[in-house]
PDB file of N, CA and C in Angstrom:
ATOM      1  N   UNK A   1      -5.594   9.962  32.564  1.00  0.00           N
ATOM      2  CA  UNK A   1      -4.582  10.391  31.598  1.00  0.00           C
ATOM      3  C   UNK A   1      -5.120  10.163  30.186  1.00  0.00           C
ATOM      4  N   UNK A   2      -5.046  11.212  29.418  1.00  0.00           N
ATOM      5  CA  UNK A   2      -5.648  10.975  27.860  1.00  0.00           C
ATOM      6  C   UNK A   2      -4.408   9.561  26.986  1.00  0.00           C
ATOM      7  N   UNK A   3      -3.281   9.122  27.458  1.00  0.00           N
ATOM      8  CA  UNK A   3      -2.602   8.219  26.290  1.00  0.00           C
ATOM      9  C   UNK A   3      -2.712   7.153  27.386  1.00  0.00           C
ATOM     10  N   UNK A   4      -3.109   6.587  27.817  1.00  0.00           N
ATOM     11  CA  UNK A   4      -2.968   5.769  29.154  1.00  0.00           C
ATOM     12  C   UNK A   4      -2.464   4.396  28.138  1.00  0.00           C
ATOM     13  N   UNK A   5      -1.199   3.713  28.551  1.00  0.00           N
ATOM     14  CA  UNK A   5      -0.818   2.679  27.920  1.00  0.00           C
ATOM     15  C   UNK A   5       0.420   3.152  26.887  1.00  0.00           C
ATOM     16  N   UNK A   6       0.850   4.242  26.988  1.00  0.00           N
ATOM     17  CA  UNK A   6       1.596   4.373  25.912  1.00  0.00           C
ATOM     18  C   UNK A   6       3.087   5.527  26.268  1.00  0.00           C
ATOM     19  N   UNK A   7       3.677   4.984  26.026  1.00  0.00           N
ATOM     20  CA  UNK A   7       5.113   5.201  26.584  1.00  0.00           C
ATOM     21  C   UNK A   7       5.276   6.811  26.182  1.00  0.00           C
ATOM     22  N   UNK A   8       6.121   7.265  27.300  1.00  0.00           N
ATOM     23  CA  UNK A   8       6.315   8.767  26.772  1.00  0.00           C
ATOM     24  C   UNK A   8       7.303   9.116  25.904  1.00  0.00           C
ATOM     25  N   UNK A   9       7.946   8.363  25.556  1.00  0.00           N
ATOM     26  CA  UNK A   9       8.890   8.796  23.995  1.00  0.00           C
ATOM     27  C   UNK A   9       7.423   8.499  22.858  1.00  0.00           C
ATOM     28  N   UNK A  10       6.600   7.710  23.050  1.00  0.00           N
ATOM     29  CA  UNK A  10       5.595   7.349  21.593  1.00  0.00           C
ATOM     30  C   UNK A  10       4.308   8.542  21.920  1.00  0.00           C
ATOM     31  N   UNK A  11       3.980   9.037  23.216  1.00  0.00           N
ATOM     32  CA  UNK A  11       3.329  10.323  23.744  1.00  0.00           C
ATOM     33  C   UNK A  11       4.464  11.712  22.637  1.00  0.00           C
ATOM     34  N   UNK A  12       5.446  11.641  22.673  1.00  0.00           N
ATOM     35  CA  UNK A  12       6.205  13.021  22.741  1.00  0.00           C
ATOM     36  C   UNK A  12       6.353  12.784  20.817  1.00  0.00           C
ATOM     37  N   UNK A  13       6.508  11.724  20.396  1.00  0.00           N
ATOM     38  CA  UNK A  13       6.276  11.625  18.886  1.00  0.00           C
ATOM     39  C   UNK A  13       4.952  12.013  18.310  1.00  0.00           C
ATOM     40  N   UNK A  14       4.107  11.697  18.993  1.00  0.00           N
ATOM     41  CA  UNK A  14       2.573  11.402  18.483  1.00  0.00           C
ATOM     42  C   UNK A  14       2.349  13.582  18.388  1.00  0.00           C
ATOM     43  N   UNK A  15       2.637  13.967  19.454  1.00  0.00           N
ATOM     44  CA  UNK A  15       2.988  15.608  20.045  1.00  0.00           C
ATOM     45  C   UNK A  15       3.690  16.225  19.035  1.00  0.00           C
ATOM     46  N   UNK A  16       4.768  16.038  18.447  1.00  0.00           N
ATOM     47  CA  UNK A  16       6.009  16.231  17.606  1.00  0.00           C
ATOM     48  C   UNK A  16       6.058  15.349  16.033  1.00  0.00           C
ATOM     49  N   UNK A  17       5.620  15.760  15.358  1.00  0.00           N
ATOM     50  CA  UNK A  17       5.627  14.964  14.061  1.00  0.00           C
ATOM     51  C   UNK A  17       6.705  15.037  13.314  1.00  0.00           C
ATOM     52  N   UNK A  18       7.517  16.497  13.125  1.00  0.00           N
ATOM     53  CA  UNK A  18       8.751  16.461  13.132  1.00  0.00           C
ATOM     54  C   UNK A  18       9.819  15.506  13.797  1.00  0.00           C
ATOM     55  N   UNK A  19       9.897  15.526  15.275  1.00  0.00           N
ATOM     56  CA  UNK A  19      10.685  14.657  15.814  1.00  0.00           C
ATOM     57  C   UNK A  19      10.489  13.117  15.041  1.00  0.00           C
ATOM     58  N   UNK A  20       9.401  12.818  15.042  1.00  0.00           N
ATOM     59  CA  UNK A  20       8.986  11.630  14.898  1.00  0.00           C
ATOM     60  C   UNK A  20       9.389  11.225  12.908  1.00  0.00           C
ATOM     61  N   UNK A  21       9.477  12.181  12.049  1.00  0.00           N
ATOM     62  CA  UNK A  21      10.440  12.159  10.677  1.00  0.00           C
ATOM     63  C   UNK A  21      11.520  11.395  10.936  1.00  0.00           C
ATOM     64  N   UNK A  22      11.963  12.309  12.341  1.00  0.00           N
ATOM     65  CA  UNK A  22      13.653  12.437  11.933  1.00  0.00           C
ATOM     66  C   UNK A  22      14.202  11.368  12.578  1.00  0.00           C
ATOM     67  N   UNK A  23      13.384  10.747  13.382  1.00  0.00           N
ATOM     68  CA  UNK A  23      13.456   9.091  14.011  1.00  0.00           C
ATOM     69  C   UNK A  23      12.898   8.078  12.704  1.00  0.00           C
ATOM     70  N   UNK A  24      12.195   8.408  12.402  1.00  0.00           N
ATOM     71  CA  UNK A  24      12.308   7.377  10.940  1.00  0.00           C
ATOM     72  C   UNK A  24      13.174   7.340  10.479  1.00  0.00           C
ATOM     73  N   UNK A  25      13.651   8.557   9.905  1.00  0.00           N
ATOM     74  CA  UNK A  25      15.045   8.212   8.683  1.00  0.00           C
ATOM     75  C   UNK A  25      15.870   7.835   9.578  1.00  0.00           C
ATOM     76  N   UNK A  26      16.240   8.030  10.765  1.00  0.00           N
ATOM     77  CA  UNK A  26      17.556   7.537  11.591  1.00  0.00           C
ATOM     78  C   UNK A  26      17.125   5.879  11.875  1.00  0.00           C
ATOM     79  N   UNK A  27      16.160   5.291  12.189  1.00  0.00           N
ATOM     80  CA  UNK A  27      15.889   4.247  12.298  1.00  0.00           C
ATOM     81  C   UNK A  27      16.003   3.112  11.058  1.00  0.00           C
ATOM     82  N   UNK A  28      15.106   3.986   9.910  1.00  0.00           N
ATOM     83  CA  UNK A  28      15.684   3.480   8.302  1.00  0.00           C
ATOM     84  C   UNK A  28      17.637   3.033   8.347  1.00  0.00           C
ATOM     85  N   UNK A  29      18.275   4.592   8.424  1.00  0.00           N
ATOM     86  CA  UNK A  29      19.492   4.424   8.235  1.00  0.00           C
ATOM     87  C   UNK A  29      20.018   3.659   9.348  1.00  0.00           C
ATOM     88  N   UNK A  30      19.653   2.993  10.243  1.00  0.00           N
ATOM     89  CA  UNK A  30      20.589   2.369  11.330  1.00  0.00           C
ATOM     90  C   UNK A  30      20.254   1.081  10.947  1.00  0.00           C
ATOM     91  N   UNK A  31      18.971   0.513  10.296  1.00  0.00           N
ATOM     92  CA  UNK A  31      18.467  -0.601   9.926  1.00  0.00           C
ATOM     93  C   UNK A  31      19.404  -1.203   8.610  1.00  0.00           C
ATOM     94  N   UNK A  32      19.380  -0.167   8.275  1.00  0.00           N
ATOM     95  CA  UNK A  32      20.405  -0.763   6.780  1.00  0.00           C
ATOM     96  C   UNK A  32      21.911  -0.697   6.948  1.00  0.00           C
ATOM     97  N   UNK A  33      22.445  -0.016   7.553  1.00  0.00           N
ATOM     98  CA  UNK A  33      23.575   0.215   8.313  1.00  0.00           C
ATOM     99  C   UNK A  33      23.884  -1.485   8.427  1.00  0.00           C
ATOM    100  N   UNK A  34      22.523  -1.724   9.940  1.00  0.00           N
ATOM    101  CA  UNK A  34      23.417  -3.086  10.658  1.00  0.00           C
ATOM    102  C   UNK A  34      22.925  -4.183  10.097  1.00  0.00           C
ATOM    103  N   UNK A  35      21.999  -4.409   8.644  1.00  0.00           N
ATOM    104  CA  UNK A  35      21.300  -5.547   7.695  1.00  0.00           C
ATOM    105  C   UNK A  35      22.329  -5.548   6.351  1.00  0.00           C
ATOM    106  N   UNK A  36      22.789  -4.447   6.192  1.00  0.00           N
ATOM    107  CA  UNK A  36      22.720  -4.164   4.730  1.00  0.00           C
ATOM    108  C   UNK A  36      22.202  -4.471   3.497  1.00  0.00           C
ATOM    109  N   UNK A  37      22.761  -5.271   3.103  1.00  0.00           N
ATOM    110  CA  UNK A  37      21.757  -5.151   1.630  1.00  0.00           C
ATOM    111  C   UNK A  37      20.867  -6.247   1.991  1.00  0.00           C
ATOM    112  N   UNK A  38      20.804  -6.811   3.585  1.00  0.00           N
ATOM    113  CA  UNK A  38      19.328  -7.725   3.704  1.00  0.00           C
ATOM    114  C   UNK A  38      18.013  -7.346   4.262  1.00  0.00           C
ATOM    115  N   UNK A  39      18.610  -6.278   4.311  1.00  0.00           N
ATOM    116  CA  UNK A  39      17.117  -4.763   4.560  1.00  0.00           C
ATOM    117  C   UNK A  39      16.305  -4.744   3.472  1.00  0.00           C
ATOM    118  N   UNK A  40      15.111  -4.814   3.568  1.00  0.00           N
ATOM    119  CA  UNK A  40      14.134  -4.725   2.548  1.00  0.00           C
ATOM    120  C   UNK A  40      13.893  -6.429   1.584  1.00  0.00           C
ATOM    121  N   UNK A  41      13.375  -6.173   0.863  1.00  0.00           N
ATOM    122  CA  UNK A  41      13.472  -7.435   0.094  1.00  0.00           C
ATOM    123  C   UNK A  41      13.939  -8.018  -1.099  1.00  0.00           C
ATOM    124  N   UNK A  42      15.135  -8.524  -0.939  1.00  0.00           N
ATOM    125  CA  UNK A  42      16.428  -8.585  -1.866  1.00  0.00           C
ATOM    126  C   UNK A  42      16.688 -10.103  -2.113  1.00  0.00           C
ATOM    127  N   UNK A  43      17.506 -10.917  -2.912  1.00  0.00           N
ATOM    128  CA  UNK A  43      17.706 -11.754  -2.984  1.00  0.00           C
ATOM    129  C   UNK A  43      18.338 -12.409  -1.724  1.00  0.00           C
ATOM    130  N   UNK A  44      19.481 -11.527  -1.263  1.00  0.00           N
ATOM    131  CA  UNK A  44      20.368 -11.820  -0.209  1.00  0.00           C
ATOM    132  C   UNK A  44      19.645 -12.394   1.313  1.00  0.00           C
ATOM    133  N   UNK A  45      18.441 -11.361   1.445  1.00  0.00           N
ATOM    134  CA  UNK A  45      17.583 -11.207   2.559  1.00  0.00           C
ATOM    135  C   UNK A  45      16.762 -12.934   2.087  1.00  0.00           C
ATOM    136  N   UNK A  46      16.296 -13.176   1.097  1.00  0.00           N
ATOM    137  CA  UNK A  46      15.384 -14.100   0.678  1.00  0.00           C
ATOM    138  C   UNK A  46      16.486 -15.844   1.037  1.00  0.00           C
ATOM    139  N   UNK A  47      17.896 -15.306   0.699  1.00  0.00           N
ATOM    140  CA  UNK A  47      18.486 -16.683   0.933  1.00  0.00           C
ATOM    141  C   UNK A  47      19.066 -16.819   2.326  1.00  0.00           C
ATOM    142  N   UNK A  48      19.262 -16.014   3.098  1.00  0.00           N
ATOM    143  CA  UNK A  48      19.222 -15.651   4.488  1.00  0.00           C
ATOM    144  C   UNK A  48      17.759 -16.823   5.315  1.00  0.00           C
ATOM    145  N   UNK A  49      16.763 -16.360   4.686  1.00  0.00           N
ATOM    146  CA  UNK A  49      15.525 -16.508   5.563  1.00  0.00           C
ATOM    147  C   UNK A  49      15.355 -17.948   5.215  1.00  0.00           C
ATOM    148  N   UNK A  50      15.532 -18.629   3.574  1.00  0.00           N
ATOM    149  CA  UNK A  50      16.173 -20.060   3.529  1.00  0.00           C
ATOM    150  C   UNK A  50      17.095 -20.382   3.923  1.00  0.00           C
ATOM    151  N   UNK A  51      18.007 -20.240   4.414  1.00  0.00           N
ATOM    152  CA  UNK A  51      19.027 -21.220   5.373  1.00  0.00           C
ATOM    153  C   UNK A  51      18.416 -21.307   6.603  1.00  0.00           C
ATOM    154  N   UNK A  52      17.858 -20.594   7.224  1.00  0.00           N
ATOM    155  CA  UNK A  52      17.142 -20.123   9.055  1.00  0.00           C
ATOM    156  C   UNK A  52      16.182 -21.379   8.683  1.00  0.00           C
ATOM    157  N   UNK A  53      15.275 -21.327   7.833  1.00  0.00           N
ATOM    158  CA  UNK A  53      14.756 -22.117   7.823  1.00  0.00           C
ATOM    159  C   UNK A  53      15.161 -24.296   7.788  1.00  0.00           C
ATOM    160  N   UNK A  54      16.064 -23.898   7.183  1.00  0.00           N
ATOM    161  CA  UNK A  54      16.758 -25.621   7.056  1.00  0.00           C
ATOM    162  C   UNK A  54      17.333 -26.036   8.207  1.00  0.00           C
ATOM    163  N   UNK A  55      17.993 -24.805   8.839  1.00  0.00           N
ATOM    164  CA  UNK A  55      18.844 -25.046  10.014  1.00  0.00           C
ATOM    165  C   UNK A  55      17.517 -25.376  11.129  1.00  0.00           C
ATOM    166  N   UNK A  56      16.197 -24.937  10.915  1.00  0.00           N
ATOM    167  CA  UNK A  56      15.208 -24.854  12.306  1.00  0.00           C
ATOM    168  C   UNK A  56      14.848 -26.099  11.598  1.00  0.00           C
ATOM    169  N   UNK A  57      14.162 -26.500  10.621  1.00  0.00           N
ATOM    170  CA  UNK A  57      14.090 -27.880  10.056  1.00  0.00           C
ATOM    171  C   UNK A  57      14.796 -28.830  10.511  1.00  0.00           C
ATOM    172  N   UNK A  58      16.036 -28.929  10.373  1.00  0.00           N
ATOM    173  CA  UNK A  58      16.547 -30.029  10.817  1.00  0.00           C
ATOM    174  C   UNK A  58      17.193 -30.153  12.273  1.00  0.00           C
ATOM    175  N   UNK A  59      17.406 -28.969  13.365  1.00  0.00           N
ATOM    176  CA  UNK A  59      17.075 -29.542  14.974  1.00  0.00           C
ATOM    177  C   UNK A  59      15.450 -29.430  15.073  1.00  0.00           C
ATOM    178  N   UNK A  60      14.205 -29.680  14.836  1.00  0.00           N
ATOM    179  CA  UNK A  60      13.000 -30.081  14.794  1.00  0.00           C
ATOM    180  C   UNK A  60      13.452 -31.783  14.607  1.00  0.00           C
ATOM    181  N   UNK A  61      14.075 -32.024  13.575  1.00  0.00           N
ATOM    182  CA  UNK A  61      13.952 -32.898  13.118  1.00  0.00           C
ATOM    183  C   UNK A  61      15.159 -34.302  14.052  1.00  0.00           C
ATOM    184  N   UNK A  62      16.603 -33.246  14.658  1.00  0.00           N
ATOM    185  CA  UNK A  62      17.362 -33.605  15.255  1.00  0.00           C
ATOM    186  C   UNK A  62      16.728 -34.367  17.138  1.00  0.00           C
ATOM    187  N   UNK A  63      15.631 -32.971  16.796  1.00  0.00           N
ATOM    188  CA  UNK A  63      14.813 -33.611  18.678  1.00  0.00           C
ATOM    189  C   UNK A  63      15.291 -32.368  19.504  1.00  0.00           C
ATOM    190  N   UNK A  64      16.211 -31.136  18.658  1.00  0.00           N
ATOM    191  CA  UNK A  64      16.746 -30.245  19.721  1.00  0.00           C
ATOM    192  C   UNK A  64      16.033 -29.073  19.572  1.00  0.00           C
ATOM    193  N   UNK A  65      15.377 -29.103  18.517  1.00  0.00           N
ATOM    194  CA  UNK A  65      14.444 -27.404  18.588  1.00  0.00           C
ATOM    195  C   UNK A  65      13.931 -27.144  20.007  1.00  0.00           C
ATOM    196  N   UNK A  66      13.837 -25.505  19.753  1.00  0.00           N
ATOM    197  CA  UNK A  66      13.243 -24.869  21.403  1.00  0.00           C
ATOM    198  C   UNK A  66      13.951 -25.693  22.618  1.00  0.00           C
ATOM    199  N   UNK A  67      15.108 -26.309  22.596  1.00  0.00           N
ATOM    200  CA  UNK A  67      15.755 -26.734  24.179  1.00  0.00           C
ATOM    201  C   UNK A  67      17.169 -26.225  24.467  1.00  0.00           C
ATOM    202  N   UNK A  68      17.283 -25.301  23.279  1.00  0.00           N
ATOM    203  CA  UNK A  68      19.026 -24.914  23.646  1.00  0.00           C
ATOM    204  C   UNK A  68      20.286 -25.808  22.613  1.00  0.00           C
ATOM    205  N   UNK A  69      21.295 -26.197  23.385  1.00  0.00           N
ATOM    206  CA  UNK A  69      22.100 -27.346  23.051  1.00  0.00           C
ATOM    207  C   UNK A  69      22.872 -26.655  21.456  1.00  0.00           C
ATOM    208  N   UNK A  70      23.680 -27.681  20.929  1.00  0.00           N
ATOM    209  CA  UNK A  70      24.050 -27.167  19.507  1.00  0.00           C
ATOM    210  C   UNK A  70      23.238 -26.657  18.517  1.00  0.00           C
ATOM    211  N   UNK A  71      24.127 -25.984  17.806  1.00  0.00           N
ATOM    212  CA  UNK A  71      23.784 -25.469  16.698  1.00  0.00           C
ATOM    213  C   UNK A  71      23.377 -26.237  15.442  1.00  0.00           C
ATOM    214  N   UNK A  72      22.964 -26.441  14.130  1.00  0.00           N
ATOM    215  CA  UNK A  72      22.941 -26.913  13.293  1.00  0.00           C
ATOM    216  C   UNK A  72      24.071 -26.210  12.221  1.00  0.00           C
ATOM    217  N   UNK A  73      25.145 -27.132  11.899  1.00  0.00           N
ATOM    218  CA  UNK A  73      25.758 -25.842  10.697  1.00  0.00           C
ATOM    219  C   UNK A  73      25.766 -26.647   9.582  1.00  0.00           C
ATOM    220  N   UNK A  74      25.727 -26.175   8.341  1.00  0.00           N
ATOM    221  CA  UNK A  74      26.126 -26.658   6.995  1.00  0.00           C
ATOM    222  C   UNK A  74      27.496 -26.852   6.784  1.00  0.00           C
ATOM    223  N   UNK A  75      27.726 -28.176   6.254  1.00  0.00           N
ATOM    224  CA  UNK A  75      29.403 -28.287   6.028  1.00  0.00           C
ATOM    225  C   UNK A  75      29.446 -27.929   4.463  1.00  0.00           C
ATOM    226  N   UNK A  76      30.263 -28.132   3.837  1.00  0.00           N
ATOM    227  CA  UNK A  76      30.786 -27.922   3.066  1.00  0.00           C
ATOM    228  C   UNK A  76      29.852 -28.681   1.261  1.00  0.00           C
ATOM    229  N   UNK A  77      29.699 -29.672   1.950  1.00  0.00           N
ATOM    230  CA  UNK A  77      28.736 -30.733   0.982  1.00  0.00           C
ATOM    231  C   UNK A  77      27.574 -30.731   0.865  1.00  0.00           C
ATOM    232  N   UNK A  78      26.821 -30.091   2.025  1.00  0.00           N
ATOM    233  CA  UNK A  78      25.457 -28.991   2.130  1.00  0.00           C
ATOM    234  C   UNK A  78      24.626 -30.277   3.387  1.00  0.00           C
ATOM    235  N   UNK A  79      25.754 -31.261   4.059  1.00  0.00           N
ATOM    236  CA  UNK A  79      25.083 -31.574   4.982  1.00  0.00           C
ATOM    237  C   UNK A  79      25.058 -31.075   6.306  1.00  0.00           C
ATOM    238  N   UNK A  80      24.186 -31.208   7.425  1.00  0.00           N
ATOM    239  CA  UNK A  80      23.930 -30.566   8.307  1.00  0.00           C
ATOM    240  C   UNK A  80      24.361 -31.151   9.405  1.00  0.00           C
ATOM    241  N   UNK A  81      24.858 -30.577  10.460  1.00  0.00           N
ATOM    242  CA  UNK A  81      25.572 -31.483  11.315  1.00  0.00           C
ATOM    243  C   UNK A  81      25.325 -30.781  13.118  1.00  0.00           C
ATOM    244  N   UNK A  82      25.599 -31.257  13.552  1.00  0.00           N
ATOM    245  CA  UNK A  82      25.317 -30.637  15.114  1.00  0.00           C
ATOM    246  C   UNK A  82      26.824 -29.934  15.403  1.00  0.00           C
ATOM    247  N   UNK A  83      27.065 -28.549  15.957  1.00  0.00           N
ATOM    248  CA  UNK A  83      27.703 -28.370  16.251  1.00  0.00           C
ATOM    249  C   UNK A  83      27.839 -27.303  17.326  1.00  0.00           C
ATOM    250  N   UNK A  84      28.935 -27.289  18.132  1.00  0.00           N
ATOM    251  CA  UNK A  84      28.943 -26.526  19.554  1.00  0.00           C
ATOM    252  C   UNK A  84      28.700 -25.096  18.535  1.00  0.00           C
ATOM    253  N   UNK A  85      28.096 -24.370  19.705  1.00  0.00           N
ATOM    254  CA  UNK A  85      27.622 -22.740  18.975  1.00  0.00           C
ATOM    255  C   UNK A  85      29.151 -22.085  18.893  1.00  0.00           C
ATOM    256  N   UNK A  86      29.858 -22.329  20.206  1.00  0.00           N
ATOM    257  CA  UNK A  86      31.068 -20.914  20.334  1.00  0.00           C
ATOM    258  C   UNK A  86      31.703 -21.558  18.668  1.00  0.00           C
ATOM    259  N   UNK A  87      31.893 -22.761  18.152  1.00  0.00           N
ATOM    260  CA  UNK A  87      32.474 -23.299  17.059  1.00  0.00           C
ATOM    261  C   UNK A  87      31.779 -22.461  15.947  1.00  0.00           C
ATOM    262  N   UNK A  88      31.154 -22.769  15.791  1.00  0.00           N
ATOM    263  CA  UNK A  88      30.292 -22.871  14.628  1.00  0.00           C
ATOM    264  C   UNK A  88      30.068 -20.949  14.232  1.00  0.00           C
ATOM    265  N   UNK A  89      29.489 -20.481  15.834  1.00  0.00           N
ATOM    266  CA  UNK A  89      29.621 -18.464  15.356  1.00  0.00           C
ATOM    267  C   UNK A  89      30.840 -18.155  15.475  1.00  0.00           C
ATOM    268  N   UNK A  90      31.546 -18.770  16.036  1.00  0.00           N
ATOM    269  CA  UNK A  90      32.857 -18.021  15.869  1.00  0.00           C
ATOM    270  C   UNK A  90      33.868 -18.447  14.279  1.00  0.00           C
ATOM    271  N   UNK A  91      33.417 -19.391  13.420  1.00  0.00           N
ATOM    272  CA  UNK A  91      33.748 -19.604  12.350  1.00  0.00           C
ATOM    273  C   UNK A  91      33.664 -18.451  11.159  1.00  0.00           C
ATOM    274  N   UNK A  92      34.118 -17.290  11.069  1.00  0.00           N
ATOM    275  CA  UNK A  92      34.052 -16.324  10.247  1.00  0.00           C
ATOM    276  C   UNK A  92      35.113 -15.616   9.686  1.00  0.00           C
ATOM    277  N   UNK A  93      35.270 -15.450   8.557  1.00  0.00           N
ATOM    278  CA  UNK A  93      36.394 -15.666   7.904  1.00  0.00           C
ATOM    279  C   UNK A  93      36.361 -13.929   7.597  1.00  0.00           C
ATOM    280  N   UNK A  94      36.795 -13.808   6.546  1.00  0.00           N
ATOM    281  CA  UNK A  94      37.348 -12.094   6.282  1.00  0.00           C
ATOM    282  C   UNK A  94      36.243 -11.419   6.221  1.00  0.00           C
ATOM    283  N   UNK A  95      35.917 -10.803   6.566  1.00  0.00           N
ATOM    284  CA  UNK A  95      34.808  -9.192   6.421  1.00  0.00           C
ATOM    285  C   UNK A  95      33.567 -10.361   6.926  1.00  0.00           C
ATOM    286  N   UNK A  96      33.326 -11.100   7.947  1.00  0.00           N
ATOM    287  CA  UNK A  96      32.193 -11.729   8.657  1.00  0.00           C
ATOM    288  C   UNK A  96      31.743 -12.447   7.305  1.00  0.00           C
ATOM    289  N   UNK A  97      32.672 -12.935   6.868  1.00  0.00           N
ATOM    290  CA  UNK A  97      31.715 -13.966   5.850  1.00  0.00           C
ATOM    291  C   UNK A  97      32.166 -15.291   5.920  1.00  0.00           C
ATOM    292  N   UNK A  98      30.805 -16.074   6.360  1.00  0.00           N
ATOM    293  CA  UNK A  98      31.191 -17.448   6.854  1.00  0.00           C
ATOM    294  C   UNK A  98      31.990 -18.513   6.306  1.00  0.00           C
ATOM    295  N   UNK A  99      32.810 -18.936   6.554  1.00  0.00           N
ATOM    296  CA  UNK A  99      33.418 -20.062   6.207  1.00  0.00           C
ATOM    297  C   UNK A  99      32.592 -21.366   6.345  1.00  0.00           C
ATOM    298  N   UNK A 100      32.191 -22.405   5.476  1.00  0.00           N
ATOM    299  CA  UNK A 100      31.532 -23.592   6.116  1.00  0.00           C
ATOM    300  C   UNK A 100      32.495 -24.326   6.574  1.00  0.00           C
ATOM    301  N   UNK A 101      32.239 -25.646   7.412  1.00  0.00           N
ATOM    302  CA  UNK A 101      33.023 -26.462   8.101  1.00  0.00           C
ATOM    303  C   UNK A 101      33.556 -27.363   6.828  1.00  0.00           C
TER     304      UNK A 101
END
């Protein structure tokens, strides 16, 4: 087979360069759709990727990284605390914007 290794939707793009446009912009627009303004590189996206980071910092630091178990959430005073996940994601206040504990 001349594409050996390569899936036949990425065969039928590679064939179709057109098709393969019009899956970009739909992929673009579905990306920003379900990121919004943390698509691309924005302030929002930049303080996003600092919190991920404090929260993996401190279960590293808790002994729970990579094993599952609670969450890390920020309370209110900007300390970090262990907490059950269904608690902690299900804490979201009007239009998915988090409430801290």
């Amino acid at each position: 087979m001349a594409h050996k290794g390569l899936s036949k939707s990425s065969r039928n793009y590679r064939k179709n360069p057109t098709a393969a446009a019009k899956k970009r912009a739909y992929d673009r627009a579905y990306s920003k759709k379900k990121y919004g303004s943390k698509a691309g590189d924005t302030a929002k996206k930049r303080q996003h990727n600092k919190d991920s980071s404090e929260r993996w910092s401190a279960r590293k630091k808790a002994g729970i990284a990579g094993k599952g178990g609670p969450d890390m959430s920020h309370k209110k005073n900007g300390k970090m605390v262990k907490e059950n996940q269904t608690k902690n994601r299900g804490r979201n206040g009007k239009n998915g914007k988090s409430t801290r504990k």
